[in-house]
C-alpha atoms as a PDB file:
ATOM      1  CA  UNK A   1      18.482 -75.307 131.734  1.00  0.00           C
ATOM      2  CA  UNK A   2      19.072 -72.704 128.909  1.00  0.00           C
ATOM      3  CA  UNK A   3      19.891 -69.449 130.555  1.00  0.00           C
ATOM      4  CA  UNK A   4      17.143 -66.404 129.429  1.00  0.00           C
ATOM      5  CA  UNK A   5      16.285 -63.164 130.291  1.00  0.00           C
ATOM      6  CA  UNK A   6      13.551 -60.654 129.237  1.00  0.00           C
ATOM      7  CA  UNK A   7      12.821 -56.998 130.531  1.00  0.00           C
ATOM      8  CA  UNK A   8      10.462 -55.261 128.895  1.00  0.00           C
ATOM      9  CA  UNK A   9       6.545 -53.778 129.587  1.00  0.00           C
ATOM     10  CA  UNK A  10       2.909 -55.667 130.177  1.00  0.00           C
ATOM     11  CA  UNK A  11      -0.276 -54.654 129.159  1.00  0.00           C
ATOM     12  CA  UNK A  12      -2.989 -57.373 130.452  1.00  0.00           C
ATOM     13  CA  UNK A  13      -6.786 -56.701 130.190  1.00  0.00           C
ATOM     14  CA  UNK A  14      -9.135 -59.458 132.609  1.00  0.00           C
ATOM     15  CA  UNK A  15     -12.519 -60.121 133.134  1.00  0.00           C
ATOM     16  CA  UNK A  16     -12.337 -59.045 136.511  1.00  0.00           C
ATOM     17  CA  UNK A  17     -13.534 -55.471 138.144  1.00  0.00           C
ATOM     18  CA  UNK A  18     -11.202 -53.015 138.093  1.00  0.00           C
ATOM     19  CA  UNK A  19      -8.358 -53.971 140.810  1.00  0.00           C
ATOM     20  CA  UNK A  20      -9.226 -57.888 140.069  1.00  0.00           C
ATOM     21  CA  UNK A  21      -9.607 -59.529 143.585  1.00  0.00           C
ATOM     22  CA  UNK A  22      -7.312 -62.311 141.866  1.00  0.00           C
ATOM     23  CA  UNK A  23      -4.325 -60.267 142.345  1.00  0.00           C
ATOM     24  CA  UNK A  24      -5.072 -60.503 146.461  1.00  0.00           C
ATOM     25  CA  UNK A  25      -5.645 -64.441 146.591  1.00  0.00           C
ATOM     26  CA  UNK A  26      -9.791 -63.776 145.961  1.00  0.00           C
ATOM     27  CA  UNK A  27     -11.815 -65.353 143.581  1.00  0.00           C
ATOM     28  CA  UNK A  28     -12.187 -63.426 140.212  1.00  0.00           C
ATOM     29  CA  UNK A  29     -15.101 -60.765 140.344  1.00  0.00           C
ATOM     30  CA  UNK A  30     -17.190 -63.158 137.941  1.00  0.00           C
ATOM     31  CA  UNK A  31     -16.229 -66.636 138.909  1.00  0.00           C
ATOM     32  CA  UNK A  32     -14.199 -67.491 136.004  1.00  0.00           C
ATOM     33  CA  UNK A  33     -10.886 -65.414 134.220  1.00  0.00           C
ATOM     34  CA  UNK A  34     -10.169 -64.694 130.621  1.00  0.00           C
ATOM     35  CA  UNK A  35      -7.716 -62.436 129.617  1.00  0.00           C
ATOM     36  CA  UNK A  36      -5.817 -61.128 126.982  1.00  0.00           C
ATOM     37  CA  UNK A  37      -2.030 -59.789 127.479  1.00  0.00           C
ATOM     38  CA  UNK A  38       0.303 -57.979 124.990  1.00  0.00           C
ATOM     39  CA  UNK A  39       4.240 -58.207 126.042  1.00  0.00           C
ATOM     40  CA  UNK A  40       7.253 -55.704 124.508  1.00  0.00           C
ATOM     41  CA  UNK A  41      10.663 -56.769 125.020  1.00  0.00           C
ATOM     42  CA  UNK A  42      12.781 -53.939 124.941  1.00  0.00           C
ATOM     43  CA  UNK A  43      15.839 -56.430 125.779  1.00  0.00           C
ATOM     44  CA  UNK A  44      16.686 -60.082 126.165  1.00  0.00           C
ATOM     45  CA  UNK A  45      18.191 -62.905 125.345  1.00  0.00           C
ATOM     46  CA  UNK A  46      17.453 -66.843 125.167  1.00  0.00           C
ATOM     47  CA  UNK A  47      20.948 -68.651 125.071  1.00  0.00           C
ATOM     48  CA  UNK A  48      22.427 -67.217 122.265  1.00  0.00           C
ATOM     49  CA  UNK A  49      19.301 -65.947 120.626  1.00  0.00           C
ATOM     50  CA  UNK A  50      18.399 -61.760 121.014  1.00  0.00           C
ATOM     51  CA  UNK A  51      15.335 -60.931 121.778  1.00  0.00           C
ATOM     52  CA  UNK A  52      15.401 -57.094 122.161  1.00  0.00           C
ATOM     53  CA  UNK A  53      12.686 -55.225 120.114  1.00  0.00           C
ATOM     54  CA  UNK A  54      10.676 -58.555 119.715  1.00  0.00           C
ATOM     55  CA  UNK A  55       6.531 -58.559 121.083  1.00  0.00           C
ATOM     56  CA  UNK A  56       4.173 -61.320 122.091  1.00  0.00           C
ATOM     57  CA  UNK A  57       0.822 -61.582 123.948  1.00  0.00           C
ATOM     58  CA  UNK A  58      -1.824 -64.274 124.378  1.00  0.00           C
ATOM     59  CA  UNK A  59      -5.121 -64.885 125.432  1.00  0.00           C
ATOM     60  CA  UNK A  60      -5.979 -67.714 128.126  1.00  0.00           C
ATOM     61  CA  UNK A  61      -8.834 -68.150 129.789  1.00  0.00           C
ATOM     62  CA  UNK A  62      -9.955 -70.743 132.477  1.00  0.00           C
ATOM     63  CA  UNK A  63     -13.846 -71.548 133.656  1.00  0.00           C
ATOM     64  CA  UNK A  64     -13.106 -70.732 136.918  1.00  0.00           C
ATOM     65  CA  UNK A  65     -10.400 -68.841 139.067  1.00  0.00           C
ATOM     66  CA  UNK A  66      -6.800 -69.407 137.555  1.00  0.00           C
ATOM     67  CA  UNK A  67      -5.425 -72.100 140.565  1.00  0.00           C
ATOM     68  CA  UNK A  68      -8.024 -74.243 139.589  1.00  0.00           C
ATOM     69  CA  UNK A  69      -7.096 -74.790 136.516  1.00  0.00           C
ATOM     70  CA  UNK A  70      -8.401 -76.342 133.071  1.00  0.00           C
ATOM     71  CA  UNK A  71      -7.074 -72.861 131.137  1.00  0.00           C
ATOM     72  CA  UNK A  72      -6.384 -73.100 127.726  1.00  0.00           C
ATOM     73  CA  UNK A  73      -4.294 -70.561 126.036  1.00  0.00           C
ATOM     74  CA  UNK A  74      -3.622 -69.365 122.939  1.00  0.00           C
ATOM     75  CA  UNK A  75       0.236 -67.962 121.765  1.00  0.00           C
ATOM     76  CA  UNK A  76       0.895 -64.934 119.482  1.00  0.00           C
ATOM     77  CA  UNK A  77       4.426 -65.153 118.706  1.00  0.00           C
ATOM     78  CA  UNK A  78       6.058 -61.870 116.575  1.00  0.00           C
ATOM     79  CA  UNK A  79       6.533 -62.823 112.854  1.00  0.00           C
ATOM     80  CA  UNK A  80       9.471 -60.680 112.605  1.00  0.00           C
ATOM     81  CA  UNK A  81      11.539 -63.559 114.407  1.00  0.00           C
ATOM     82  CA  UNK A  82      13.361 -65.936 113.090  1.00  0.00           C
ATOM     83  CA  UNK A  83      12.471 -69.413 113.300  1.00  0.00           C
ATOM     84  CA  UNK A  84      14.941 -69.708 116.584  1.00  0.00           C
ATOM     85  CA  UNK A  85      13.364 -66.479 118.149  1.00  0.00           C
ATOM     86  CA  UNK A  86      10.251 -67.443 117.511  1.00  0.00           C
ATOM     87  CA  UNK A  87      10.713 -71.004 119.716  1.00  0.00           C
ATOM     88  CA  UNK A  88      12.360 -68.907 122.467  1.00  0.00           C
ATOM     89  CA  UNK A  89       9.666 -66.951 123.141  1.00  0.00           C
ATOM     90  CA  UNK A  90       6.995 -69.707 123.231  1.00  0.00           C
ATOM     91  CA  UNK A  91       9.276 -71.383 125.084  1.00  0.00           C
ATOM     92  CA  UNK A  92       9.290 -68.372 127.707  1.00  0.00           C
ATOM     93  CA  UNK A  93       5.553 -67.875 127.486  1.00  0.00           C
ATOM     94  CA  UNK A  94       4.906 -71.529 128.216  1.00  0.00           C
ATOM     95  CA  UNK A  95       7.215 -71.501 131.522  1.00  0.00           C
ATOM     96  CA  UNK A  96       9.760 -74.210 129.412  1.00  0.00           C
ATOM     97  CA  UNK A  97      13.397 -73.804 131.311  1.00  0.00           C
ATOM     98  CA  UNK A  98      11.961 -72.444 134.062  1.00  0.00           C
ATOM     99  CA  UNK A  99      12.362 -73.028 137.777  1.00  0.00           C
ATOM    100  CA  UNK A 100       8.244 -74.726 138.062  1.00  0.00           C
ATOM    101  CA  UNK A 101       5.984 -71.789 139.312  1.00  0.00           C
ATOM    102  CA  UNK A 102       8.937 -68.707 139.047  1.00  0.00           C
ATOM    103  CA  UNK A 103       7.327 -66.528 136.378  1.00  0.00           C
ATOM    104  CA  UNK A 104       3.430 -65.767 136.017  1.00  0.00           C
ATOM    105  CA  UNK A 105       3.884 -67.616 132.934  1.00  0.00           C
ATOM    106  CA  UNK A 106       5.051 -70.865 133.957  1.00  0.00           C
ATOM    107  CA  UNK A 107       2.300 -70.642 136.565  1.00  0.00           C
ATOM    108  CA  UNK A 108      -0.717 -70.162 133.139  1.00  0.00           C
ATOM    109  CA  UNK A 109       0.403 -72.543 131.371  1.00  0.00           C
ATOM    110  CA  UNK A 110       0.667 -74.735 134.634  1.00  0.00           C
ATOM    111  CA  UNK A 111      -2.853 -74.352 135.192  1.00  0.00           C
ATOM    112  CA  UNK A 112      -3.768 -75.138 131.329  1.00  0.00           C
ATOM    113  CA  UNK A 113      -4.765 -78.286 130.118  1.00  0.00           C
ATOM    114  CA  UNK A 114      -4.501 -77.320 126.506  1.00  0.00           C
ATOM    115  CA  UNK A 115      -2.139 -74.507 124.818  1.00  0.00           C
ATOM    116  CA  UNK A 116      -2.873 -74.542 121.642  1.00  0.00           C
ATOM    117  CA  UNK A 117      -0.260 -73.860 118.380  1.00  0.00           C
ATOM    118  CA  UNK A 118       1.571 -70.650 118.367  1.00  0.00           C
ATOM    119  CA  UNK A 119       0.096 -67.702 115.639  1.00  0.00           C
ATOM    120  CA  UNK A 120       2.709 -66.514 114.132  1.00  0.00           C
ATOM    121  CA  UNK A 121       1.454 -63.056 113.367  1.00  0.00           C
ATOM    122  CA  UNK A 122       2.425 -59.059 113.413  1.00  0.00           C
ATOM    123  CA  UNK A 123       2.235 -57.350 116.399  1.00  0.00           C
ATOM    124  CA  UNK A 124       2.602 -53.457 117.540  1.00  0.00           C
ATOM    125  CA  UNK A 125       2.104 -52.121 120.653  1.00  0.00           C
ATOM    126  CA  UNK A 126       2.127 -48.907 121.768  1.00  0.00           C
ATOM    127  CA  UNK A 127       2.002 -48.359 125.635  1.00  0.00           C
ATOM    128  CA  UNK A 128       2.603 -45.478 128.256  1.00  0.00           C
ATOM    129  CA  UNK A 129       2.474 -47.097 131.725  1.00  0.00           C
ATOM    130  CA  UNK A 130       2.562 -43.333 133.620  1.00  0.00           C
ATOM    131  CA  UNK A 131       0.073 -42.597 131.588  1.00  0.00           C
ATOM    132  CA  UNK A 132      -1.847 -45.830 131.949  1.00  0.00           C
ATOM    133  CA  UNK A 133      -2.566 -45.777 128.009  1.00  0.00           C
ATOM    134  CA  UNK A 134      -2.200 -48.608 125.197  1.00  0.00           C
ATOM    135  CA  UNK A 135      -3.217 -49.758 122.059  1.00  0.00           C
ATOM    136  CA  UNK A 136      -2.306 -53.327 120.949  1.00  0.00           C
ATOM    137  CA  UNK A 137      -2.759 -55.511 118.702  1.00  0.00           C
ATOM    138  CA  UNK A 138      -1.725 -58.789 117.198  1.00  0.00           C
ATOM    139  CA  UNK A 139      -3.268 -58.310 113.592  1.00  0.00           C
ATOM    140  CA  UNK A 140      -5.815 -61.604 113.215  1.00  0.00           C
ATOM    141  CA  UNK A 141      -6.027 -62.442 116.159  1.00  0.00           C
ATOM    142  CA  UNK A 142      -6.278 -59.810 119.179  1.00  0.00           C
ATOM    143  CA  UNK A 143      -6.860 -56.467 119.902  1.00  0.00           C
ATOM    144  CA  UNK A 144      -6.311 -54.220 123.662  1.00  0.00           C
ATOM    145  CA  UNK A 145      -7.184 -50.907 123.977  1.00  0.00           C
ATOM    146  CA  UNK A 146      -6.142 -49.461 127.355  1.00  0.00           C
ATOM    147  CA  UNK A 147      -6.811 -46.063 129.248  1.00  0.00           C
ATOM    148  CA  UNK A 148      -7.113 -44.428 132.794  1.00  0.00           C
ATOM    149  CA  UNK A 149     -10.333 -44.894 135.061  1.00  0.00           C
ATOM    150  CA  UNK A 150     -12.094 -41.340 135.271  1.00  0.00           C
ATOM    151  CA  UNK A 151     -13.321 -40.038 138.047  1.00  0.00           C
ATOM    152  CA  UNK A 152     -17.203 -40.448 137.769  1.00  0.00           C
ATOM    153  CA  UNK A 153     -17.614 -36.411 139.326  1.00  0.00           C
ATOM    154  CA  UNK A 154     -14.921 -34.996 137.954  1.00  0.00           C
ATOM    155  CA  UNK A 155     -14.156 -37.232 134.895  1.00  0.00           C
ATOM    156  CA  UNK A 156     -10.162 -36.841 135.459  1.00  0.00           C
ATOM    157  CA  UNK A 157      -8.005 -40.034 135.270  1.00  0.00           C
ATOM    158  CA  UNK A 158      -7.533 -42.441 138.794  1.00  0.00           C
ATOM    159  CA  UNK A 159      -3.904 -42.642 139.821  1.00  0.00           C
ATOM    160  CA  UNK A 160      -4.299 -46.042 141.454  1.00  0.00           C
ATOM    161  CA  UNK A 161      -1.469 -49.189 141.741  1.00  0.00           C
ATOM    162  CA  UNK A 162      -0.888 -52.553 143.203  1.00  0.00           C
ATOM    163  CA  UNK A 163       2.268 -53.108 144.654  1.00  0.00           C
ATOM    164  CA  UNK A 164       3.197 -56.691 145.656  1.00  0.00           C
ATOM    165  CA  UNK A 165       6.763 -57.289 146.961  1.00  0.00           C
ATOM    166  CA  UNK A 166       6.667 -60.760 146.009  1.00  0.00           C
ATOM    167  CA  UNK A 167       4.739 -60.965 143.081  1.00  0.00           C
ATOM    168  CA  UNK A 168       5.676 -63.275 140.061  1.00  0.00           C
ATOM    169  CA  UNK A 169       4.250 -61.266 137.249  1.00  0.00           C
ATOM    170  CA  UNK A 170       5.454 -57.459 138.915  1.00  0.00           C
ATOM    171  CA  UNK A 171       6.208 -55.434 141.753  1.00  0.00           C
ATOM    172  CA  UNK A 172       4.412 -52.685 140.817  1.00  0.00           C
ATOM    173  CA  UNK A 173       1.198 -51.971 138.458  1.00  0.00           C
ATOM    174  CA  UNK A 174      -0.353 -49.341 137.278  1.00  0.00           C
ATOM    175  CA  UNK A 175      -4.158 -50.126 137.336  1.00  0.00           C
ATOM    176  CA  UNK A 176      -7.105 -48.928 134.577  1.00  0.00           C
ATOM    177  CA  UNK A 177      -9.088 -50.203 132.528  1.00  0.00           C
ATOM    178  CA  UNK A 178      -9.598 -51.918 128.726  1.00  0.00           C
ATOM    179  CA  UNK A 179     -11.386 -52.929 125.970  1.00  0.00           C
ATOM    180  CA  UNK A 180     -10.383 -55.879 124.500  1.00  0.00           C
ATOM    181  CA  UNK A 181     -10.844 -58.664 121.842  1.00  0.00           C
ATOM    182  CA  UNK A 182      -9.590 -62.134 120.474  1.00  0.00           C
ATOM    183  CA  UNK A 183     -10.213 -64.527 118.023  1.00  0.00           C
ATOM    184  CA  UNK A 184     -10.334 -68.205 116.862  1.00  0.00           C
ATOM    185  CA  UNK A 185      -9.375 -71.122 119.592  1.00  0.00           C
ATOM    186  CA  UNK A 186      -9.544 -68.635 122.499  1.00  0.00           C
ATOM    187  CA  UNK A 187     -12.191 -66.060 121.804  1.00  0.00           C
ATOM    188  CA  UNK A 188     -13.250 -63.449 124.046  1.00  0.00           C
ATOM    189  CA  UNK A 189     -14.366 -59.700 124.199  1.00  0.00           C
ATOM    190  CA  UNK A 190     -13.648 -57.619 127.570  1.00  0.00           C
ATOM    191  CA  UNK A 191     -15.329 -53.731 127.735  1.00  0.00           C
ATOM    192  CA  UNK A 192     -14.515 -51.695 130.135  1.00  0.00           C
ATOM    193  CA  UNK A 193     -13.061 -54.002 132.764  1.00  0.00           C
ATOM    194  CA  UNK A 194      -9.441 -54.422 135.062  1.00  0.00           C
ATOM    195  CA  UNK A 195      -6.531 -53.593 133.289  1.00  0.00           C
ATOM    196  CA  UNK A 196      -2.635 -53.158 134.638  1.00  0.00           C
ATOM    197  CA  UNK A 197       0.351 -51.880 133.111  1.00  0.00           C
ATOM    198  CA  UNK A 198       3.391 -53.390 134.111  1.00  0.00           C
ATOM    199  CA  UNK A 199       7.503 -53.647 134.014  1.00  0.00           C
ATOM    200  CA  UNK A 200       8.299 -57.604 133.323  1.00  0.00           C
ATOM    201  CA  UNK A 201      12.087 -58.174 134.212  1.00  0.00           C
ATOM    202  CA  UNK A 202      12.583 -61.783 134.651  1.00  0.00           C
ATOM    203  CA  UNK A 203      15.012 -64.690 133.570  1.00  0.00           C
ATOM    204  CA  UNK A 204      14.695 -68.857 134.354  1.00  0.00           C
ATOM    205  CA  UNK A 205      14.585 -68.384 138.460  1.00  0.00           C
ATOM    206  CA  UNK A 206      11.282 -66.032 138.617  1.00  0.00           C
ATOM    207  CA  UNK A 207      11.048 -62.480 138.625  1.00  0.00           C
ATOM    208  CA  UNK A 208      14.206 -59.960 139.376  1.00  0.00           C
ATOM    209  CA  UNK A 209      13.615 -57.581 142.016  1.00  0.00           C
END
């Protein structure tokens, strides 16, 4: 197994209600989960290969909750890798050397009967996780915008999180909400709906605590 290791920030936008019952072993708020997720590396490494300063993101969705399976995802790989970064970040994404069901990722793409070809496209993000703010996109293809709930009185921004000891995506999220959009083999558009920003430090055994 090739040795890797990323640490970086999340931004993933659902279908779900803000808080998603899926991240506390409910069903999602509609029955079914699509999402779309933006990733920035701000280190790593894949073997030999750096990854520092590299993005990707996705969108996946499944017709019912995610442990049922049938997903299908789609990849959006950074064109500013080379053709060996490139496959070590779809490799990543699509849990290859990986301990099975260690990283939120292996666990998607476990639960996906089809993964279609990796877009090679650009892709900026620009997140603030204290601030619960992003805008990302992955130009062709997808499109997050992220920001605080308000408080329906008073209209200021909802400090909330989820903190899950064990989790395999995080161990702590900041929670708001999103707009989102994405095109071609996995289309979708999300308004106003659960969002969480999120440190991802994690190598081939599953997350690091």
């Amino acid at each position: 197994m090739i040795d890797w290791e990323i640490h970086g920030q999340m931004l993933s936008n659902c279908t779900c209600a803000y808080g998603c019952p899926c991240q506390f072993n409910a069903l999602p708020t509609y029955g079914h989960c699509h999402a779309v997720c933006f990733l920035q590396l701000d280190d790593g490494h894949f073997g030999g290969e750096k990854l520092g300063g590299l993005n990707l993101a996705f969108a996946i969705a499944w017709p019912g909750a995610v442990h049922q399976g049938r997903g299908k995802m789609q990849p959006l790989i950074d064109e500013r890798g080379t053709a060996a970064q490139r496959a070590a970040l779809l490799s990543i994404l699509t849990g290859q050397e990986t301990d099975p069901m260690m990283t939120v990722f292996s666990i998607y793409t476990a639960m996906c009967e089809t993964i279609h070809p990796p877009i090679h496209t650009k892709i900026s993000i620009d997140l603030d996780l204290g601030a619960r703010r992003g805008t990302c996109e992955a130009e062709g293809a997808a499109f997050t915008r992220g920001e605080p709930v308000l408080n329906p009185v008073t209209q200021k921004p909802l400090s909330a999180q989820i903190v899950l000891p064990n989790g395999s995506e995080y161990g702590h999220a900041e929670v708001g909400r999103a707009w989102s959009e994405s095109s071609g083999a996995v289309a979708m558009k999300l308004e106003n709906t659960h969002a969480h920003w999120c440190e991802i430090h994690m190598n081939q055994h599953g997350r690091i605590k």
